[in-house]
PDB file of N, CA and C in Angstrom:
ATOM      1  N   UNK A   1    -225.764 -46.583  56.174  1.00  0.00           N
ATOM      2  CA  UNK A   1    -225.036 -45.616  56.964  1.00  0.00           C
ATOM      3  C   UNK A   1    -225.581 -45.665  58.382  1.00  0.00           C
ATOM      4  N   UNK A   2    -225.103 -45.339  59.328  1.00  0.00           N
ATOM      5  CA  UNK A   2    -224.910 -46.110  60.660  1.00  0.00           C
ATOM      6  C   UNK A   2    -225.565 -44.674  60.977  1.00  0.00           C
ATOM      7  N   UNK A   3    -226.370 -44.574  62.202  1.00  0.00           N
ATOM      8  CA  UNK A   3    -226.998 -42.885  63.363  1.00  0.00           C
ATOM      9  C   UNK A   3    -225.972 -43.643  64.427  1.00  0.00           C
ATOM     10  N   UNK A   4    -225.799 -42.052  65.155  1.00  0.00           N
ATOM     11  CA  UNK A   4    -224.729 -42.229  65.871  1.00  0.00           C
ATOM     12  C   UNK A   4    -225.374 -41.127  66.755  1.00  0.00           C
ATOM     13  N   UNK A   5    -224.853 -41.234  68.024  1.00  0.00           N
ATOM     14  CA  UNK A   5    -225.414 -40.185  69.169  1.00  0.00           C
ATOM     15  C   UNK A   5    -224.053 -39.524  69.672  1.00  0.00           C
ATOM     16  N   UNK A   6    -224.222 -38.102  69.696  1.00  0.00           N
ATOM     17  CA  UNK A   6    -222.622 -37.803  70.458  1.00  0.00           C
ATOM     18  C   UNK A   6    -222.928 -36.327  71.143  1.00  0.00           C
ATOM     19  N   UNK A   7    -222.024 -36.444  72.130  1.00  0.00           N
ATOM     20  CA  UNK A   7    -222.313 -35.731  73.482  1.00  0.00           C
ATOM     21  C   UNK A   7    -220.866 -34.583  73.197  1.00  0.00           C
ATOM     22  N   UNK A   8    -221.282 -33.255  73.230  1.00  0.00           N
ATOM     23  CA  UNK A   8    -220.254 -32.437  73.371  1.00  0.00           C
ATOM     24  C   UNK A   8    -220.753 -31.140  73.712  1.00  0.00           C
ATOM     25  N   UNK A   9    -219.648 -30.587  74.203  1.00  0.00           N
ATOM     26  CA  UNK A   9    -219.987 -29.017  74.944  1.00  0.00           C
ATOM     27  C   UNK A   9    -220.533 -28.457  73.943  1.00  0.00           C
ATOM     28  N   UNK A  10    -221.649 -27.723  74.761  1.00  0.00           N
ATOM     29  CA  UNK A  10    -222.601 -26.505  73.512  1.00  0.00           C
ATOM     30  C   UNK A  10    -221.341 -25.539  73.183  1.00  0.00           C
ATOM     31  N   UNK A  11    -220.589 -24.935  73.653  1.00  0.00           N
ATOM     32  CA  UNK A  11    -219.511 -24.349  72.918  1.00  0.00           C
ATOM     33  C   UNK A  11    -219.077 -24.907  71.469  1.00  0.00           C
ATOM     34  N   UNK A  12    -218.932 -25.917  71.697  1.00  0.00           N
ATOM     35  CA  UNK A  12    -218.638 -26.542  70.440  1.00  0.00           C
ATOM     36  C   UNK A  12    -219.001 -27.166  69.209  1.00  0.00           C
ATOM     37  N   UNK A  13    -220.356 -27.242  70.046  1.00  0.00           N
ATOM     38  CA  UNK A  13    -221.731 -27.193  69.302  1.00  0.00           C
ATOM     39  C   UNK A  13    -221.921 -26.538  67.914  1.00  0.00           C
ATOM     40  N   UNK A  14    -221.637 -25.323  69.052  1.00  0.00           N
ATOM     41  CA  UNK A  14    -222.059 -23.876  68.555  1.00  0.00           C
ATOM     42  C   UNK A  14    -220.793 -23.555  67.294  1.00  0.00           C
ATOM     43  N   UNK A  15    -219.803 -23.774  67.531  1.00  0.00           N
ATOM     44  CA  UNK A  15    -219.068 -23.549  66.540  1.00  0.00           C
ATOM     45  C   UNK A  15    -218.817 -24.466  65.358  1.00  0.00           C
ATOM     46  N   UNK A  16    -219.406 -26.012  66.081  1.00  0.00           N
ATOM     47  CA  UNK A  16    -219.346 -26.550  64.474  1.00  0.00           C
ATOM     48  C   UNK A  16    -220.583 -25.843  63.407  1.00  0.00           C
ATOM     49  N   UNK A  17    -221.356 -26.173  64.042  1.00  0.00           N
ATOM     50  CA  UNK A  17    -222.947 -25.090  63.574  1.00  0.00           C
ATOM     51  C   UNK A  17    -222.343 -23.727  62.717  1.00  0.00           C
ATOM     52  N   UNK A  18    -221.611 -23.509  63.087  1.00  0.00           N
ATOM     53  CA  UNK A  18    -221.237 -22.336  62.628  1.00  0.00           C
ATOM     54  C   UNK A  18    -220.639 -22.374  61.302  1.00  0.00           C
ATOM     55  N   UNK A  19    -219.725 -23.377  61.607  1.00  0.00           N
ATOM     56  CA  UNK A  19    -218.243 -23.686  60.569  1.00  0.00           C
ATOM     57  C   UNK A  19    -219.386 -24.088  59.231  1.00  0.00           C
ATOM     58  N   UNK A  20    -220.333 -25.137  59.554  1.00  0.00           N
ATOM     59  CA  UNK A  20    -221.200 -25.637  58.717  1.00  0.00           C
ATOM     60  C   UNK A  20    -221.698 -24.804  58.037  1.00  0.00           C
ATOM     61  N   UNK A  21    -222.760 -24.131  58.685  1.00  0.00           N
ATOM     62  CA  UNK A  21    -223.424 -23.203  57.596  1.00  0.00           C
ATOM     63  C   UNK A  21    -222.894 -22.506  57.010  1.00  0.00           C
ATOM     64  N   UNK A  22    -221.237 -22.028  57.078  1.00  0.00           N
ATOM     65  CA  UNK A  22    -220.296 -20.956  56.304  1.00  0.00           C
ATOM     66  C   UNK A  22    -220.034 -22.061  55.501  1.00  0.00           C
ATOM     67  N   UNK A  23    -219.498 -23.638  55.332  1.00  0.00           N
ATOM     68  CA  UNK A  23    -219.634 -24.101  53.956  1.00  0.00           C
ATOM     69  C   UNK A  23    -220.719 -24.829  53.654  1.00  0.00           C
ATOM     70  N   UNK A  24    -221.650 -24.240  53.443  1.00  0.00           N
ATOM     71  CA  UNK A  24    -223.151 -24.564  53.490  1.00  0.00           C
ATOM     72  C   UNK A  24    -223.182 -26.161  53.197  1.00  0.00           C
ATOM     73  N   UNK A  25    -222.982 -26.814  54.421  1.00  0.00           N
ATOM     74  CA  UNK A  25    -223.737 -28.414  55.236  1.00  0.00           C
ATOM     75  C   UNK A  25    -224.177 -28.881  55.809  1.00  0.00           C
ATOM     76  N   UNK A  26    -224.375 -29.468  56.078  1.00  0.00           N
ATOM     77  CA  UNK A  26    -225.421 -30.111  57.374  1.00  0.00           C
ATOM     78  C   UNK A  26    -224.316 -30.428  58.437  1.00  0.00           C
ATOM     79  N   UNK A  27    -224.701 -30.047  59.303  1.00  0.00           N
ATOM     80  CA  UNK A  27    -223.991 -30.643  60.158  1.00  0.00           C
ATOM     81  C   UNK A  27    -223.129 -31.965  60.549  1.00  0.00           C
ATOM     82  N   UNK A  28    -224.406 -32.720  59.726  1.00  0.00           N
ATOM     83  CA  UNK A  28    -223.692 -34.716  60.186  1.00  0.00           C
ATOM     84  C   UNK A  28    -222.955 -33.994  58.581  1.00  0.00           C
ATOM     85  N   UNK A  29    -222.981 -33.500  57.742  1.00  0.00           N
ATOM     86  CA  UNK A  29    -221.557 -33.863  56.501  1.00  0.00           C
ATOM     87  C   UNK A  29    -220.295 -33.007  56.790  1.00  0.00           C
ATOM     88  N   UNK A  30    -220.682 -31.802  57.796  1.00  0.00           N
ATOM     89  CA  UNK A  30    -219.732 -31.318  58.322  1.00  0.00           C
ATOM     90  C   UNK A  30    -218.622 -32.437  59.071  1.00  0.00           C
ATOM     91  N   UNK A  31    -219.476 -32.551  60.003  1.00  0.00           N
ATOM     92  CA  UNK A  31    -218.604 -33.594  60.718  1.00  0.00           C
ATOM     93  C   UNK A  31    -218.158 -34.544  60.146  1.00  0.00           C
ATOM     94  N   UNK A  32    -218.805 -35.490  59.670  1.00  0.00           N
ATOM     95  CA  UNK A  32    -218.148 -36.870  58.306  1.00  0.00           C
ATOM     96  C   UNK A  32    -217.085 -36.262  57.811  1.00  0.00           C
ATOM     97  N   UNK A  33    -216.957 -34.698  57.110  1.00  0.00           N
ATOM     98  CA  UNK A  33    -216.016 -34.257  56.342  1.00  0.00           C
ATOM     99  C   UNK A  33    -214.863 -33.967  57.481  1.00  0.00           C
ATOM    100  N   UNK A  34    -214.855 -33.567  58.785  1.00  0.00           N
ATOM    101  CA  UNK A  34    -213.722 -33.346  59.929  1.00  0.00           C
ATOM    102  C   UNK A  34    -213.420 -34.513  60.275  1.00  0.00           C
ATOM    103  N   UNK A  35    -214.109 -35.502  60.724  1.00  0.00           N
ATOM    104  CA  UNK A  35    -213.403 -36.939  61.048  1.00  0.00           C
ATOM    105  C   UNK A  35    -212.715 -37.242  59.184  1.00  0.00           C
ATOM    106  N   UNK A  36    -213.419 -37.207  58.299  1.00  0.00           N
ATOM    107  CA  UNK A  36    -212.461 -37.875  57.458  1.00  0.00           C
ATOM    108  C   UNK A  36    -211.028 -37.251  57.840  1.00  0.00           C
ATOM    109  N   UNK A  37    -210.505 -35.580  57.750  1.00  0.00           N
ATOM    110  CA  UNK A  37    -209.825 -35.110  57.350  1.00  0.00           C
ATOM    111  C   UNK A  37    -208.541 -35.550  58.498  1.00  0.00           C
ATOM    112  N   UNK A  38    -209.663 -35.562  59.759  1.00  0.00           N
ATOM    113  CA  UNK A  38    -208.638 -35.941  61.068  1.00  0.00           C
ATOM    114  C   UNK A  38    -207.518 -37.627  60.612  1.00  0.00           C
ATOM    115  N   UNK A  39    -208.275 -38.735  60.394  1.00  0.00           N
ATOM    116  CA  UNK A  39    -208.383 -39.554  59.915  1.00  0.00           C
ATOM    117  C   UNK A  39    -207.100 -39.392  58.986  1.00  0.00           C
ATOM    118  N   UNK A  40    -207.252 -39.013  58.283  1.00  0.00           N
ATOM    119  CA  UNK A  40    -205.995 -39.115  56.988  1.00  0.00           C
ATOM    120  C   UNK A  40    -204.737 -38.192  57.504  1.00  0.00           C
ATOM    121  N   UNK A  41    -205.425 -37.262  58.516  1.00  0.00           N
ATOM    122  CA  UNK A  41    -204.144 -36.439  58.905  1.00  0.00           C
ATOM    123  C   UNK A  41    -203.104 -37.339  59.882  1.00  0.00           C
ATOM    124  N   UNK A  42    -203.672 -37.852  60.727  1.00  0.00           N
ATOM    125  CA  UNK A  42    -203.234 -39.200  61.728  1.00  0.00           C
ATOM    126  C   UNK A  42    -202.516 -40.476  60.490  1.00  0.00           C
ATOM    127  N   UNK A  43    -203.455 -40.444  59.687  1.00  0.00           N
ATOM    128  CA  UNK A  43    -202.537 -41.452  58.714  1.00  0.00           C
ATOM    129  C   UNK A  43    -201.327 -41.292  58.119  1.00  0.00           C
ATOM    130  N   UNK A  44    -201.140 -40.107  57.829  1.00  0.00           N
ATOM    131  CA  UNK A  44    -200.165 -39.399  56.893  1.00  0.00           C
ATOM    132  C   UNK A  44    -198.909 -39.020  58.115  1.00  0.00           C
ATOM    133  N   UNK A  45    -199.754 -38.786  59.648  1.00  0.00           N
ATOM    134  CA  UNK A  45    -198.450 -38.866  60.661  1.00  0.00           C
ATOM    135  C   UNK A  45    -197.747 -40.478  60.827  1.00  0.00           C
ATOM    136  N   UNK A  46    -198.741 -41.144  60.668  1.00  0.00           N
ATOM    137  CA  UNK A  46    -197.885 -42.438  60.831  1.00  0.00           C
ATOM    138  C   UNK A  46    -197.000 -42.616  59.615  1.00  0.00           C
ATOM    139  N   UNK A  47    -197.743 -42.610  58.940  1.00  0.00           N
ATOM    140  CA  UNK A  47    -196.559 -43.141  57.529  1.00  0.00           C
ATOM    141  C   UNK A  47    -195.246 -42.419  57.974  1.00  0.00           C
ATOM    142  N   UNK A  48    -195.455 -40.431  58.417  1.00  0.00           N
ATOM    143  CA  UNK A  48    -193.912 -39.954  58.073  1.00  0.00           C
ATOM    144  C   UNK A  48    -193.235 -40.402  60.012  1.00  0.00           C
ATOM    145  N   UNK A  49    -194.057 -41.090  60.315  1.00  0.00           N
ATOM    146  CA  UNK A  49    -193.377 -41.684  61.708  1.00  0.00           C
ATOM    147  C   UNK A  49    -192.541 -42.875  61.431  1.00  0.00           C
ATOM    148  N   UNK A  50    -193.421 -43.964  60.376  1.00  0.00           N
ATOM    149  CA  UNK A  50    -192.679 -45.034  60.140  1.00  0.00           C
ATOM    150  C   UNK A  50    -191.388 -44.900  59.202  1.00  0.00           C
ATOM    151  N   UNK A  51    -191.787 -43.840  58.229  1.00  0.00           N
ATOM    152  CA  UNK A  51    -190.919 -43.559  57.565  1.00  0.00           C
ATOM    153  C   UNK A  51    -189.319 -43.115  58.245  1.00  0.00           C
ATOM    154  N   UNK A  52    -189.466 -41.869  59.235  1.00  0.00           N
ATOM    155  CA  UNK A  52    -188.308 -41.566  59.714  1.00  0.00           C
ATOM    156  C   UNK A  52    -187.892 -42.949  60.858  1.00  0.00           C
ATOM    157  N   UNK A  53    -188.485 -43.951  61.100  1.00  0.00           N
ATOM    158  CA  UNK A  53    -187.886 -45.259  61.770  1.00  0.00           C
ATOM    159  C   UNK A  53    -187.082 -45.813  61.085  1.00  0.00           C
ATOM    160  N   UNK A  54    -187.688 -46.450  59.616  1.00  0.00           N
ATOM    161  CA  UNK A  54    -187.060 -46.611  58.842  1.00  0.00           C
ATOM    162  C   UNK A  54    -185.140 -45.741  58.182  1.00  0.00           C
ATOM    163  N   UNK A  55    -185.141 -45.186  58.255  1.00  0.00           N
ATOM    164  CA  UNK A  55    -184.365 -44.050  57.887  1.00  0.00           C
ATOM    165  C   UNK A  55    -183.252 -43.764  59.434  1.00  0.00           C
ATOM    166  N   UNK A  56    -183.880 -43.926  59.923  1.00  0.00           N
ATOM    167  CA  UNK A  56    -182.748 -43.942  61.371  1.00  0.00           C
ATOM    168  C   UNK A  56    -182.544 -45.527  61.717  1.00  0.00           C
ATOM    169  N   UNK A  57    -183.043 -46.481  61.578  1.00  0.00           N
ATOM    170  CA  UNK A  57    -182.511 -47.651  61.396  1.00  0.00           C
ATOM    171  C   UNK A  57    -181.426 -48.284  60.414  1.00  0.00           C
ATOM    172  N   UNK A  58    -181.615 -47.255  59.019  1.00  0.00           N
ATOM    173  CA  UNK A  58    -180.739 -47.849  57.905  1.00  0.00           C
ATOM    174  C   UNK A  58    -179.631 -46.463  58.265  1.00  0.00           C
ATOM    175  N   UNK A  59    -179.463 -45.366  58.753  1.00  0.00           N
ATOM    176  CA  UNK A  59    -178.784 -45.008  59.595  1.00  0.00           C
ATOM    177  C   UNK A  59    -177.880 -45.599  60.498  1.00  0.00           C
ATOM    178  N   UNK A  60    -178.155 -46.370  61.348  1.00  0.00           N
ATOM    179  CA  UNK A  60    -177.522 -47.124  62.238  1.00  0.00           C
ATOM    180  C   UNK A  60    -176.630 -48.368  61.935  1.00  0.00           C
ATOM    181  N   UNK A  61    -177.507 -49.148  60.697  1.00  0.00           N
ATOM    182  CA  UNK A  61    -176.588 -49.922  59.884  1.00  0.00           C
ATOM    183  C   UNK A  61    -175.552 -49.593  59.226  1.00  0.00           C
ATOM    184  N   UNK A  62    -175.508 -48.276  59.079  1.00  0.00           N
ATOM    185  CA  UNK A  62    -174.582 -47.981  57.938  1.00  0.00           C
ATOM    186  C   UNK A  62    -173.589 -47.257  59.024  1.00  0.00           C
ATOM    187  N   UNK A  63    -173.722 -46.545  60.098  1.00  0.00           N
ATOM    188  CA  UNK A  63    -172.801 -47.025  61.473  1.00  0.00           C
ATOM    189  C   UNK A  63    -172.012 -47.868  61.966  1.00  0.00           C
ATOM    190  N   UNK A  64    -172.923 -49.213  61.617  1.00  0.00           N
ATOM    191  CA  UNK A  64    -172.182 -50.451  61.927  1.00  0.00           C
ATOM    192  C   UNK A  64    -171.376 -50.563  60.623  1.00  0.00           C
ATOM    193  N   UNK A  65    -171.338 -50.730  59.759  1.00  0.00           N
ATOM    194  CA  UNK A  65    -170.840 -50.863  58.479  1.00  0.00           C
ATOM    195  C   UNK A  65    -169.321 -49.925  58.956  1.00  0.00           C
ATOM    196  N   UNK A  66    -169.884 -48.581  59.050  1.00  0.00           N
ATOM    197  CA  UNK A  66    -168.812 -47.499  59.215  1.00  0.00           C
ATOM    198  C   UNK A  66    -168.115 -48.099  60.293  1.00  0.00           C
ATOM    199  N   UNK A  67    -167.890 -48.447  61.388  1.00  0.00           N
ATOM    200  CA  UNK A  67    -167.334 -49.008  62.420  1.00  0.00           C
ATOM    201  C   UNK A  67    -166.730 -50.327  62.416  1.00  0.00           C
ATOM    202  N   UNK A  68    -167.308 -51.011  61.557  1.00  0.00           N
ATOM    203  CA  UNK A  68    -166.794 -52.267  61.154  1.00  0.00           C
ATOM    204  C   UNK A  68    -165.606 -52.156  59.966  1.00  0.00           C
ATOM    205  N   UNK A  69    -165.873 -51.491  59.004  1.00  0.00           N
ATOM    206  CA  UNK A  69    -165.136 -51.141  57.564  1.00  0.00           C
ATOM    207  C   UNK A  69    -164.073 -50.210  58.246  1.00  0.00           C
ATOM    208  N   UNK A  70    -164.144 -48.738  58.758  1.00  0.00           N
ATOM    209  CA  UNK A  70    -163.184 -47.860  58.610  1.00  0.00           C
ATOM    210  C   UNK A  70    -163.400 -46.791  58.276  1.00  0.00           C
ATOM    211  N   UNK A  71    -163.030 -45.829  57.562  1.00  0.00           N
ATOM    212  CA  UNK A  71    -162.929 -45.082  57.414  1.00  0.00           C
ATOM    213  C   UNK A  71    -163.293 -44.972  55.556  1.00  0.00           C
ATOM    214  N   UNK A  72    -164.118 -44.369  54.868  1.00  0.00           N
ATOM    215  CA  UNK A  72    -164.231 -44.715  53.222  1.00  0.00           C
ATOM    216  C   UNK A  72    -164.027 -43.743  52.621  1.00  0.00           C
ATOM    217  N   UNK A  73    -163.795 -42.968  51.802  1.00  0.00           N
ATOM    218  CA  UNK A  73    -163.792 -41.664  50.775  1.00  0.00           C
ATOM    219  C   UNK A  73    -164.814 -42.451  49.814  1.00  0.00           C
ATOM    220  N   UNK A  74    -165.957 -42.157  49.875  1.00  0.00           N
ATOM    221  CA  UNK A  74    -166.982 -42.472  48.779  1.00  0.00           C
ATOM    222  C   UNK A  74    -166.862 -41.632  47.593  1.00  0.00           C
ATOM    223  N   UNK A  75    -166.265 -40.200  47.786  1.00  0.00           N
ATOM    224  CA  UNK A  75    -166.424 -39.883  46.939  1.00  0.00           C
ATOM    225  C   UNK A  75    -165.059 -39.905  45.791  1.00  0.00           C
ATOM    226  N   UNK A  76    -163.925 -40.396  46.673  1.00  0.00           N
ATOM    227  CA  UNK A  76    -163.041 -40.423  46.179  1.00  0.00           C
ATOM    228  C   UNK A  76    -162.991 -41.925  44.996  1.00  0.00           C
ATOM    229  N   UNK A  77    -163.820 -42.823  45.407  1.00  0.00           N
ATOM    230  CA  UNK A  77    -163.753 -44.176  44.830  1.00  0.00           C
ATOM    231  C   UNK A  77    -164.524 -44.149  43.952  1.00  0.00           C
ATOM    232  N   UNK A  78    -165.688 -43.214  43.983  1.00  0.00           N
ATOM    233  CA  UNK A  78    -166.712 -42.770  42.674  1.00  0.00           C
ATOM    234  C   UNK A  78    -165.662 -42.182  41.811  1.00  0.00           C
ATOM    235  N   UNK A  79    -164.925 -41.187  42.247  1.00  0.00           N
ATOM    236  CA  UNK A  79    -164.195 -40.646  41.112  1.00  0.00           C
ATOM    237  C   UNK A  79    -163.242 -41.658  40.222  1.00  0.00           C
ATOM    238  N   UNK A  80    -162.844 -42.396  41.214  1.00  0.00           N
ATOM    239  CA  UNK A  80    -162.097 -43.545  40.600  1.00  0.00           C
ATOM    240  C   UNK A  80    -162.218 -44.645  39.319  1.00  0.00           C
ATOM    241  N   UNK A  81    -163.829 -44.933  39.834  1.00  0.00           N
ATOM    242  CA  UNK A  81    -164.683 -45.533  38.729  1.00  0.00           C
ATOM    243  C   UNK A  81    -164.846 -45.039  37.331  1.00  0.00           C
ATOM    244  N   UNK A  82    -165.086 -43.243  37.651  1.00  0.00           N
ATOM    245  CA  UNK A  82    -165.393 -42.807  36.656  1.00  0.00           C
ATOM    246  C   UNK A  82    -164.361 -42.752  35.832  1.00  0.00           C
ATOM    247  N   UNK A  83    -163.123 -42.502  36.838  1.00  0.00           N
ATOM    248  CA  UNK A  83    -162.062 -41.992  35.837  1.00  0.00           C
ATOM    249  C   UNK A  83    -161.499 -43.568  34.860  1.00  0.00           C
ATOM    250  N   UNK A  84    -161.489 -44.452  35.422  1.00  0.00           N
ATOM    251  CA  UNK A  84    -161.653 -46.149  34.776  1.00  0.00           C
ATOM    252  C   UNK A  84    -162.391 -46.164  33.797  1.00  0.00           C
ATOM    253  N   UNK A  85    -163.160 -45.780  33.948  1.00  0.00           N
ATOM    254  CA  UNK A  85    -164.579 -46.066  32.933  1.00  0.00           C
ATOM    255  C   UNK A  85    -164.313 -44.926  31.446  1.00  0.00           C
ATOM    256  N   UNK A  86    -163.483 -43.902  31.938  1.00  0.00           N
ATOM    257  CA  UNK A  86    -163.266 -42.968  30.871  1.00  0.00           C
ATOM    258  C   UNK A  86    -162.176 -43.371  30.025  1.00  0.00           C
ATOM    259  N   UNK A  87    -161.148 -43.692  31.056  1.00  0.00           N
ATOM    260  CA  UNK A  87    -159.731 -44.782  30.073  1.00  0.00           C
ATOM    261  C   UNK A  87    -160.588 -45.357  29.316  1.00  0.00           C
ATOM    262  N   UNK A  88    -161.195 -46.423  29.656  1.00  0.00           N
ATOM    263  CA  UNK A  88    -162.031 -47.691  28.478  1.00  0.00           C
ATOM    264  C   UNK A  88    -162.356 -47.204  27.558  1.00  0.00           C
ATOM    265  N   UNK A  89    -163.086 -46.428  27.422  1.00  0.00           N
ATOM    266  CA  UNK A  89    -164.237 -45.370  26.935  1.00  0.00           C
ATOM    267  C   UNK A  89    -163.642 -44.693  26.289  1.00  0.00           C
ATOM    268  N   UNK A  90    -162.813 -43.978  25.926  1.00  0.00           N
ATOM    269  CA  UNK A  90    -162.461 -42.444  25.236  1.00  0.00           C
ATOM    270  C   UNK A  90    -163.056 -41.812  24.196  1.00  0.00           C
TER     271      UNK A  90
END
């Protein structure tokens, strides 16, 4: 495990000090435990960043699709299927 030196306002000092001893840690596991949490919180923004890219890109395709094709009743052609599938079927 790596020592590390870090420079910050005694204000803030003072309040990690604080935060720590209310969940009784040391300070360096305090902190280890806030960078992890920062860390995964930043991770979990990217994913739902890439995610909504994703999702407004297949958005846009399906724009082009719509613009290219026309006009569709999806739901009308689902019904269609079903009702096909029920003739066969009875």
């Amino acid at each position: 495990m790596a020592r590390i030196n870090v420079m910050m306002p005694d204000d803030i000092l003072e309040t990690v000090d604080h935060a720590a001893t209310e969940e009784r840690l040391s300070r360096s596991a305090w902190l280890q435990k806030a960078a992890r949490r920062y860390l995964e919180t930043k991770r979990l923004e990217q994913e739902a960043l890439a995610r909504k890219q994703r999702m407004q890109n297949a958005a846009a395709k399906m724009d082009v699709l719509a613009d290219t094709f026309g006009k569709w009743d999806g739901v009308g052609t689902i019904r269609r299927f079903r009702d096909q599938r029920t003739e066969r079927n009875p």
